[in-house]
PDB file of N, CA and C in Angstrom:
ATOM      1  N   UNK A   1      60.745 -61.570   5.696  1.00  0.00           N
ATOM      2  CA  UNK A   1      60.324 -60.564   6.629  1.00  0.00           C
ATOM      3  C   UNK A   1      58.802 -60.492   6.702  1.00  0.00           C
ATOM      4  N   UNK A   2      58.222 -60.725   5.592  1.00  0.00           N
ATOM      5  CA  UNK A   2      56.514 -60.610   5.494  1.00  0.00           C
ATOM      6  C   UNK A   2      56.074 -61.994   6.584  1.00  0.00           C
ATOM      7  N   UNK A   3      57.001 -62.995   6.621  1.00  0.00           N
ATOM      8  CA  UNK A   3      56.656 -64.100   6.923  1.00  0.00           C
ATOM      9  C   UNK A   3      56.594 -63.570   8.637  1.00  0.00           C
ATOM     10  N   UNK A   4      57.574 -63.387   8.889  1.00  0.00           N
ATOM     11  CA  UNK A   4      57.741 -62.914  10.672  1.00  0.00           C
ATOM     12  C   UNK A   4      56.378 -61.613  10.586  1.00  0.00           C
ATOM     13  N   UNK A   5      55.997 -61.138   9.885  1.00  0.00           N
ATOM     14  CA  UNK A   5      55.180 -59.637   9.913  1.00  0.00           C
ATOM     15  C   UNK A   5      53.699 -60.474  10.368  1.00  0.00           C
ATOM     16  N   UNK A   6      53.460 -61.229   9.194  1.00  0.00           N
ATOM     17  CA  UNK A   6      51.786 -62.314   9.260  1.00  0.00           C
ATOM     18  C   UNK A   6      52.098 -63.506  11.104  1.00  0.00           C
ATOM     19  N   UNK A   7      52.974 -63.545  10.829  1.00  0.00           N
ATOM     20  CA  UNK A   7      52.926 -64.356  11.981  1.00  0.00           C
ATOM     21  C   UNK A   7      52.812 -63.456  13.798  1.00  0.00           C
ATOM     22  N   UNK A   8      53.353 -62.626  13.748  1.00  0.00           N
ATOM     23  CA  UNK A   8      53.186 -61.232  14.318  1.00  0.00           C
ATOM     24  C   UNK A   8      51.830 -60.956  14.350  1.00  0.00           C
ATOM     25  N   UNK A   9      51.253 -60.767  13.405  1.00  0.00           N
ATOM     26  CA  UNK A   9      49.735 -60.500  12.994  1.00  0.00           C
ATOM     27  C   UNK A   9      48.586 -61.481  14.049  1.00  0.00           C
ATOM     28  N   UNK A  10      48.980 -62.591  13.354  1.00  0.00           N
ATOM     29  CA  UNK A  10      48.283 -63.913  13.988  1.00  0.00           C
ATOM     30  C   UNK A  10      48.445 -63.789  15.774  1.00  0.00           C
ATOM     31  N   UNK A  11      49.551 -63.711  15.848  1.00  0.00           N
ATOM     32  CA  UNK A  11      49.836 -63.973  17.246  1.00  0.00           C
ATOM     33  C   UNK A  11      49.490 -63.430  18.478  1.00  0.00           C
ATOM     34  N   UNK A  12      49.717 -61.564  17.937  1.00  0.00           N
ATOM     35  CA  UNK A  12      48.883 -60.779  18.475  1.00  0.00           C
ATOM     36  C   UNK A  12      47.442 -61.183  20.013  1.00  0.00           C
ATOM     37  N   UNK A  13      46.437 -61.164  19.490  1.00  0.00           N
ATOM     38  CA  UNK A  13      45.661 -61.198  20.020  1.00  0.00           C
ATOM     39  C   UNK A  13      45.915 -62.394  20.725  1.00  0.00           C
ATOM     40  N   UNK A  14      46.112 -63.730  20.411  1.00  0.00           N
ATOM     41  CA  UNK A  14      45.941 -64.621  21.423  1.00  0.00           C
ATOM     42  C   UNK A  14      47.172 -63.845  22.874  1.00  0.00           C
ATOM     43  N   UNK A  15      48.657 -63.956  22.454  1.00  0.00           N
ATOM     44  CA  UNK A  15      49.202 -63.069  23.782  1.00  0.00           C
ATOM     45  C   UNK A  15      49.150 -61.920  24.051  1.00  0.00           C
ATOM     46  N   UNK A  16      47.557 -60.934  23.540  1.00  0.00           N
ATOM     47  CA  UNK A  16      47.404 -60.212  24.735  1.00  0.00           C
ATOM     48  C   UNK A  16      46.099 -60.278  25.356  1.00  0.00           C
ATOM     49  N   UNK A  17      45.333 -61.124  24.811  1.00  0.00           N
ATOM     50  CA  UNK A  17      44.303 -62.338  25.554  1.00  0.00           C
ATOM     51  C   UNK A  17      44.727 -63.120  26.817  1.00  0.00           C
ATOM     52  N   UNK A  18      45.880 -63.780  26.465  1.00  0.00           N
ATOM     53  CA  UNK A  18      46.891 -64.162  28.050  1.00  0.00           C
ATOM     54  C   UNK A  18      46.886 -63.166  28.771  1.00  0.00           C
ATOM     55  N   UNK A  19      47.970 -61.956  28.017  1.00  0.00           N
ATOM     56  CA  UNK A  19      47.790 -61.442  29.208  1.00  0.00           C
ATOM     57  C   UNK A  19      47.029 -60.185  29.835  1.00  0.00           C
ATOM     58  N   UNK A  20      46.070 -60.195  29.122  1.00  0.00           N
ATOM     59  CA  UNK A  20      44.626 -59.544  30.203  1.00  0.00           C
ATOM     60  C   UNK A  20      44.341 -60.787  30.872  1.00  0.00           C
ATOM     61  N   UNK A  21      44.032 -62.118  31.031  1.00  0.00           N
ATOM     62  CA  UNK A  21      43.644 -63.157  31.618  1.00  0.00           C
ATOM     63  C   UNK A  21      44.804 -63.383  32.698  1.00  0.00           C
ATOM     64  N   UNK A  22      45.959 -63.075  32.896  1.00  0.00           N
ATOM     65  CA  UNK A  22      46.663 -62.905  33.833  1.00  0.00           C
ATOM     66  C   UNK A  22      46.527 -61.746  34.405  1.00  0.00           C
ATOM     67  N   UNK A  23      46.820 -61.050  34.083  1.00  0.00           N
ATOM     68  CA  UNK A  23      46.187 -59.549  34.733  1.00  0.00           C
ATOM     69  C   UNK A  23      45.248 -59.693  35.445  1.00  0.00           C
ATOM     70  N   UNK A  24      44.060 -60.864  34.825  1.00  0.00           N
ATOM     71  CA  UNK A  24      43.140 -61.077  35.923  1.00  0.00           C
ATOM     72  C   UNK A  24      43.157 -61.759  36.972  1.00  0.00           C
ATOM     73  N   UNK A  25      43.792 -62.773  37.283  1.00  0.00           N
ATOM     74  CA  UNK A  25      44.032 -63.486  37.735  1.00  0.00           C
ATOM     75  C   UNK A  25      45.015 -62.724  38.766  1.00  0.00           C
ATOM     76  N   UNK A  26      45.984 -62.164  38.825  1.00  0.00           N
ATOM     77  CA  UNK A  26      46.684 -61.429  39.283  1.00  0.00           C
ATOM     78  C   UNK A  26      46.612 -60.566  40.356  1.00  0.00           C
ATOM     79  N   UNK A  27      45.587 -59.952  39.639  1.00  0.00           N
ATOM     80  CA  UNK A  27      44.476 -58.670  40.178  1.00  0.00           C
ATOM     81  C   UNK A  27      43.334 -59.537  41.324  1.00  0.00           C
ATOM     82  N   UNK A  28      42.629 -60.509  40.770  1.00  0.00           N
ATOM     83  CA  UNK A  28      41.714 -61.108  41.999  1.00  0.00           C
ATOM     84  C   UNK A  28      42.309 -61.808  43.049  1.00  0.00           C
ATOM     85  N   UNK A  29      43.923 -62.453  42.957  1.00  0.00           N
ATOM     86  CA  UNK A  29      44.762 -63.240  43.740  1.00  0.00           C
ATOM     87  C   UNK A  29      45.090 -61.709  44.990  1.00  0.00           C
ATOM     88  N   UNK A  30      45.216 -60.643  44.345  1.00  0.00           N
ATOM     89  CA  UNK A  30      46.214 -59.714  44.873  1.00  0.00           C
ATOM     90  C   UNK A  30      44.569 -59.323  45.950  1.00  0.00           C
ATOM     91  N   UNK A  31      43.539 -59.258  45.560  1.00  0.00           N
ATOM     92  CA  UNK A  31      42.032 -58.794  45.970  1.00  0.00           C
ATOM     93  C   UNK A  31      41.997 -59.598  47.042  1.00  0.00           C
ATOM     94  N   UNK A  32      42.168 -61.165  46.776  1.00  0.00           N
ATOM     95  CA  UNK A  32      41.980 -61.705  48.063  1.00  0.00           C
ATOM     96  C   UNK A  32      42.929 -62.032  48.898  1.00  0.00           C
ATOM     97  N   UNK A  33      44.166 -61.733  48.702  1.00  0.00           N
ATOM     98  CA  UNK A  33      45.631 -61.783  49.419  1.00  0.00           C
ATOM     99  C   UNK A  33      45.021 -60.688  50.591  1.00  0.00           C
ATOM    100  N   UNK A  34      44.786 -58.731  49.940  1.00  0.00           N
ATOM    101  CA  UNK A  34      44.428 -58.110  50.569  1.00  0.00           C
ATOM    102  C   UNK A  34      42.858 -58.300  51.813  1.00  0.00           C
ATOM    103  N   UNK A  35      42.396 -58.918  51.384  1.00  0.00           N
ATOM    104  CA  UNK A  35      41.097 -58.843  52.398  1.00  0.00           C
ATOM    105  C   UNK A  35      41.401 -60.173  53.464  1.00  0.00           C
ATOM    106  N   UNK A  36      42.457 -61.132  52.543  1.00  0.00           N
ATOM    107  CA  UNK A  36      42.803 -61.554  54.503  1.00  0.00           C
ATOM    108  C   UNK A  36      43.551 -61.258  55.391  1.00  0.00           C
ATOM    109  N   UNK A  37      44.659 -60.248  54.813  1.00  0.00           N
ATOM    110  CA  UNK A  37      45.239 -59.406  55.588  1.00  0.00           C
ATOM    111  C   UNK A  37      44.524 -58.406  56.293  1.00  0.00           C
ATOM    112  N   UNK A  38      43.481 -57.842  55.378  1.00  0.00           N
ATOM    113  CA  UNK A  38      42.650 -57.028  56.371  1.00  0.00           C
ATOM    114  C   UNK A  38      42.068 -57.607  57.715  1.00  0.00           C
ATOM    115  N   UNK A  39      41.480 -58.766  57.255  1.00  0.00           N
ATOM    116  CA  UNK A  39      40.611 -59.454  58.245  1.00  0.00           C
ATOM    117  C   UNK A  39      41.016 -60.141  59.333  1.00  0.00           C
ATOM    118  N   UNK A  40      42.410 -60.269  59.231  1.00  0.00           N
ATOM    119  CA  UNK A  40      44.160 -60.744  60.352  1.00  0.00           C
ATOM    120  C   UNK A  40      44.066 -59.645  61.211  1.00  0.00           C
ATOM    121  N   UNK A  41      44.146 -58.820  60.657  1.00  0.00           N
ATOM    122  CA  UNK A  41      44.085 -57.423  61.452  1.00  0.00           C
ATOM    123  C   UNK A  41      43.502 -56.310  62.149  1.00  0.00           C
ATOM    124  N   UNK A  42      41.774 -57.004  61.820  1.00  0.00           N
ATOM    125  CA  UNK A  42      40.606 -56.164  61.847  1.00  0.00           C
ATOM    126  C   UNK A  42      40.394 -56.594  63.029  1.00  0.00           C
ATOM    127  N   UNK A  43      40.020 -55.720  64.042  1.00  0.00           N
ATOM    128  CA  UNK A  43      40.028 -56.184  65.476  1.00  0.00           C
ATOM    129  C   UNK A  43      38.462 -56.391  65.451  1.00  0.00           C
ATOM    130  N   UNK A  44      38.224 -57.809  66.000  1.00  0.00           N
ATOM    131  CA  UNK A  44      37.454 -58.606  66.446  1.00  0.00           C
ATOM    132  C   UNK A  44      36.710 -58.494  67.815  1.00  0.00           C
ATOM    133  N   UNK A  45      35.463 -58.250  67.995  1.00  0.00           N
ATOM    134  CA  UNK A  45      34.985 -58.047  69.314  1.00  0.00           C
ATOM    135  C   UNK A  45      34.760 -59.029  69.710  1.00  0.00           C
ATOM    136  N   UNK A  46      35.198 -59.431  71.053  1.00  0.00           N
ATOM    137  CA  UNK A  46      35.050 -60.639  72.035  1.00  0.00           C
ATOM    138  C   UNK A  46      34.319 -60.264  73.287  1.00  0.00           C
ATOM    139  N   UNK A  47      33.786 -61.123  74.043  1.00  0.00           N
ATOM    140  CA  UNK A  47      32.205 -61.103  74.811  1.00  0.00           C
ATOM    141  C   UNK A  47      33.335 -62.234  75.810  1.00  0.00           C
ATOM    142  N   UNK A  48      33.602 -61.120  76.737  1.00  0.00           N
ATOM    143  CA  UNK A  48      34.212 -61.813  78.113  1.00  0.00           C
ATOM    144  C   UNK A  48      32.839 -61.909  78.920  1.00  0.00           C
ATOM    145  N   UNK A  49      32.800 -62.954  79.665  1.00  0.00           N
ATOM    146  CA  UNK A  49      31.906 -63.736  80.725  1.00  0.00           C
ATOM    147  C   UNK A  49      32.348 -63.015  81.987  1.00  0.00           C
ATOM    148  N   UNK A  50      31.853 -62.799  82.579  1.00  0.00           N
ATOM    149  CA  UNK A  50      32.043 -61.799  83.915  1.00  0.00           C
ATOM    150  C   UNK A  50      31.343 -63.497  84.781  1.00  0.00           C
ATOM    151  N   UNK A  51      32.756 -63.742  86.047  1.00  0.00           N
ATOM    152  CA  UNK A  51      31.744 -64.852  86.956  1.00  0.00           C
ATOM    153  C   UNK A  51      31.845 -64.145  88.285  1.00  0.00           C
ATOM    154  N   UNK A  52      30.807 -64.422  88.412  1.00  0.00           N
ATOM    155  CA  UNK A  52      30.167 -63.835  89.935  1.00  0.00           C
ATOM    156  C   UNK A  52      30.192 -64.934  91.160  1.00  0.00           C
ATOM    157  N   UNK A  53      30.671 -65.005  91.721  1.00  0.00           N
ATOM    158  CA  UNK A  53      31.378 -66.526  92.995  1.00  0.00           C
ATOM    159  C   UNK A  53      30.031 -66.168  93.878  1.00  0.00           C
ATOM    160  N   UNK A  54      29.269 -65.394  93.798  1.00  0.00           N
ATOM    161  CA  UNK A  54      28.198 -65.023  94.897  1.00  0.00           C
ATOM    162  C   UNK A  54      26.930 -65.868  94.236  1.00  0.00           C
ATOM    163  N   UNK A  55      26.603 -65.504  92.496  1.00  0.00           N
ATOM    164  CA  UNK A  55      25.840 -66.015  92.405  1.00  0.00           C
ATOM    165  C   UNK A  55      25.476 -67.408  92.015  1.00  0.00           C
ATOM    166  N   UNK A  56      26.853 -67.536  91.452  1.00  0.00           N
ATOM    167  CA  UNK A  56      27.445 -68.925  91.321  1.00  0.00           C
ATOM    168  C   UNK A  56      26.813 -69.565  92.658  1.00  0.00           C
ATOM    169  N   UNK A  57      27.501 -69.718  93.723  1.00  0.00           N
ATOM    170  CA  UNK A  57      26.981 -70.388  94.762  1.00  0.00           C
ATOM    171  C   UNK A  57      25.677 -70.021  95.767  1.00  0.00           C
ATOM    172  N   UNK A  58      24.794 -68.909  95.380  1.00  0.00           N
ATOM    173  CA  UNK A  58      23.324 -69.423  95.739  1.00  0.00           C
ATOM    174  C   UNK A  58      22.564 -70.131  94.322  1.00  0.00           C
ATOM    175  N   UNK A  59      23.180 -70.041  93.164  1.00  0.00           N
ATOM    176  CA  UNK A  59      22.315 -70.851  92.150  1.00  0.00           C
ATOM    177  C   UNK A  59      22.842 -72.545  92.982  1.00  0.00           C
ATOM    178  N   UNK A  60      24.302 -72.708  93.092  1.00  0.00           N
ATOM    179  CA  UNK A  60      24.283 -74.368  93.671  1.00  0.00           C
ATOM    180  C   UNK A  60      23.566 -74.617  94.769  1.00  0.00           C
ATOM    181  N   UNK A  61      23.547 -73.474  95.377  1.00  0.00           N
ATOM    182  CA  UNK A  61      22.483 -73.606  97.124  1.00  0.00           C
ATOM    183  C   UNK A  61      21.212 -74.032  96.698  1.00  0.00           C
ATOM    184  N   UNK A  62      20.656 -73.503  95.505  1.00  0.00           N
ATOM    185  CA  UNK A  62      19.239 -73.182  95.317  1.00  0.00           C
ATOM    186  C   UNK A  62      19.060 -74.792  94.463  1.00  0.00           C
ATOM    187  N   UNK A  63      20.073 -75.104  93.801  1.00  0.00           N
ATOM    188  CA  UNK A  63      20.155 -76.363  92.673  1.00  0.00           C
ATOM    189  C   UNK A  63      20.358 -77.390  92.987  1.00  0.00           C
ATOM    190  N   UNK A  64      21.535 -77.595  94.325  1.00  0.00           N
ATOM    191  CA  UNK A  64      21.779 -78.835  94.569  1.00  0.00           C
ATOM    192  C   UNK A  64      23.192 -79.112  93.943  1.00  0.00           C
ATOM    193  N   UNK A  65      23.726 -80.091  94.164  1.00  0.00           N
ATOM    194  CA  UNK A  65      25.001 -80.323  93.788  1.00  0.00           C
ATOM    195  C   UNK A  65      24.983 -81.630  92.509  1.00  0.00           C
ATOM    196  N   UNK A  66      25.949 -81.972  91.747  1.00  0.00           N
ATOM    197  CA  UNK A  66      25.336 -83.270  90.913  1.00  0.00           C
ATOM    198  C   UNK A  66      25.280 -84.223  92.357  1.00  0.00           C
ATOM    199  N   UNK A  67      26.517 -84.048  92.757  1.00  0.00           N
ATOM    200  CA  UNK A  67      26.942 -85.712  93.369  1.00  0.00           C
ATOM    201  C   UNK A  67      25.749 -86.246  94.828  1.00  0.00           C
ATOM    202  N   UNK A  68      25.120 -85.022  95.462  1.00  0.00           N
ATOM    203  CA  UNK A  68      23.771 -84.723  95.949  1.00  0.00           C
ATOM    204  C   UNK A  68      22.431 -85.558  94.996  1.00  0.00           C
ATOM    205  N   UNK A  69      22.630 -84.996  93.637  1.00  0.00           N
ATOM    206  CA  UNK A  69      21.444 -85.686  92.673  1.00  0.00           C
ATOM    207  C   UNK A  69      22.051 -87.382  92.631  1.00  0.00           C
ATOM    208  N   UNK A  70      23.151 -87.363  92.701  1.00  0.00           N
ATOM    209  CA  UNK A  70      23.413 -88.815  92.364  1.00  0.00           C
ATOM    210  C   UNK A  70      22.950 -90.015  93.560  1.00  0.00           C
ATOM    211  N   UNK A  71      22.747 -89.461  94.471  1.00  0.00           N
ATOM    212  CA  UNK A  71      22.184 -90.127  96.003  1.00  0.00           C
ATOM    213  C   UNK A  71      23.315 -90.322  97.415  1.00  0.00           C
ATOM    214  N   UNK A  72      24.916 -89.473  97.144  1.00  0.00           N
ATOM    215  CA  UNK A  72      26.035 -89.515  97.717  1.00  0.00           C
ATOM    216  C   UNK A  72      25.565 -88.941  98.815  1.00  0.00           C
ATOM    217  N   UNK A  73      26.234 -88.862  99.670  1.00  0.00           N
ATOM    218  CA  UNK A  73      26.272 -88.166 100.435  1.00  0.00           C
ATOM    219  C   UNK A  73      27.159 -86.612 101.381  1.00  0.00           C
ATOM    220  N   UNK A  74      26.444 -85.429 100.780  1.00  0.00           N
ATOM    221  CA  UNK A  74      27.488 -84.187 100.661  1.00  0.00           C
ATOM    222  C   UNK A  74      27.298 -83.511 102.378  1.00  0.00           C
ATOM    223  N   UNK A  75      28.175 -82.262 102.359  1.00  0.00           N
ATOM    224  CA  UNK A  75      28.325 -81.491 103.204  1.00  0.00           C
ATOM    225  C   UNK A  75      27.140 -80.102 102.937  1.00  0.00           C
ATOM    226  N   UNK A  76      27.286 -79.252 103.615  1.00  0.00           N
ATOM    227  CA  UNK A  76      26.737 -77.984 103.733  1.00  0.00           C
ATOM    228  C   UNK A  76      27.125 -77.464 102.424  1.00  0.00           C
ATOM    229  N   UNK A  77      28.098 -77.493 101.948  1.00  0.00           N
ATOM    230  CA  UNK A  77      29.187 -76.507 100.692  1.00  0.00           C
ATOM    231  C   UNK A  77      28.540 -77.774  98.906  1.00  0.00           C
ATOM    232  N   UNK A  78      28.057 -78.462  99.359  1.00  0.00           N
ATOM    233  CA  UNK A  78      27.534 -79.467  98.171  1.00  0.00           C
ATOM    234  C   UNK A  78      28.804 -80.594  97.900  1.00  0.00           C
ATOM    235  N   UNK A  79      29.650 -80.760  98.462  1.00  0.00           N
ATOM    236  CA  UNK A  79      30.754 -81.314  98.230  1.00  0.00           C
ATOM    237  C   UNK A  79      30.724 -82.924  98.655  1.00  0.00           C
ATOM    238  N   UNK A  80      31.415 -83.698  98.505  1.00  0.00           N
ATOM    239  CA  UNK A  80      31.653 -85.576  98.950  1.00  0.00           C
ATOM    240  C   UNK A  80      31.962 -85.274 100.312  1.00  0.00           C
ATOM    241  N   UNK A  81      31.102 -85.790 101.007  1.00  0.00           N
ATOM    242  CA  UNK A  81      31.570 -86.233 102.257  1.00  0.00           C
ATOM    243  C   UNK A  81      31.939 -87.382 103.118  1.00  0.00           C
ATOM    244  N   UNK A  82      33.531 -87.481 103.385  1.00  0.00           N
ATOM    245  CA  UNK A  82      34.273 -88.554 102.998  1.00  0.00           C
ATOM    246  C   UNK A  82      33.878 -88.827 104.720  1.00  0.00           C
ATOM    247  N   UNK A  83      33.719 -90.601 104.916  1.00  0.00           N
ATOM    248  CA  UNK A  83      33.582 -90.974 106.202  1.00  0.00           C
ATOM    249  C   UNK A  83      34.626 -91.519 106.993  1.00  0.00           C
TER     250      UNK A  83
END
């Protein structure tokens, strides 16, 4: 019985060294489980583009068209003008 008592003794500290070291482990797994669930869920602000068809087409009026830069030959609207 003394023999199981010393060995008891010994043993002690190393398994509850484990398990505070699981506990930790446990605890920081469970820490970052929670903050990507938060961050799944955390509403995100998004930056919609508003297009404007007016200014859109006096910037191409004012710019030119590519196929214009390329030496083609376009219409009034900047477009291919097919012969």
């Amino acid at each position: 019985m003394e023999d199981i008592s010393a060995l008891i003794r010994e043993a002690r500290p190393l398994y509850f060294s484990r398990k505070r070291r699981n506990n930790r482990i446990k605890a920081g797994l469970a820490v970052i489980a929670c903050t990507m669930m938060i961050s799944l869920f955390y509403p995100r602000s998004y930056t919609y583009g508003y297009t404007d068809e007016w200014s859109e087409t006096i910037y191409m009026t004012e710019n030119g068209s590519v196929i214009e830069d390329m030496g083609l030959p376009v219409d009034e609207y900047g477009l291919l003008m097919v012969a």
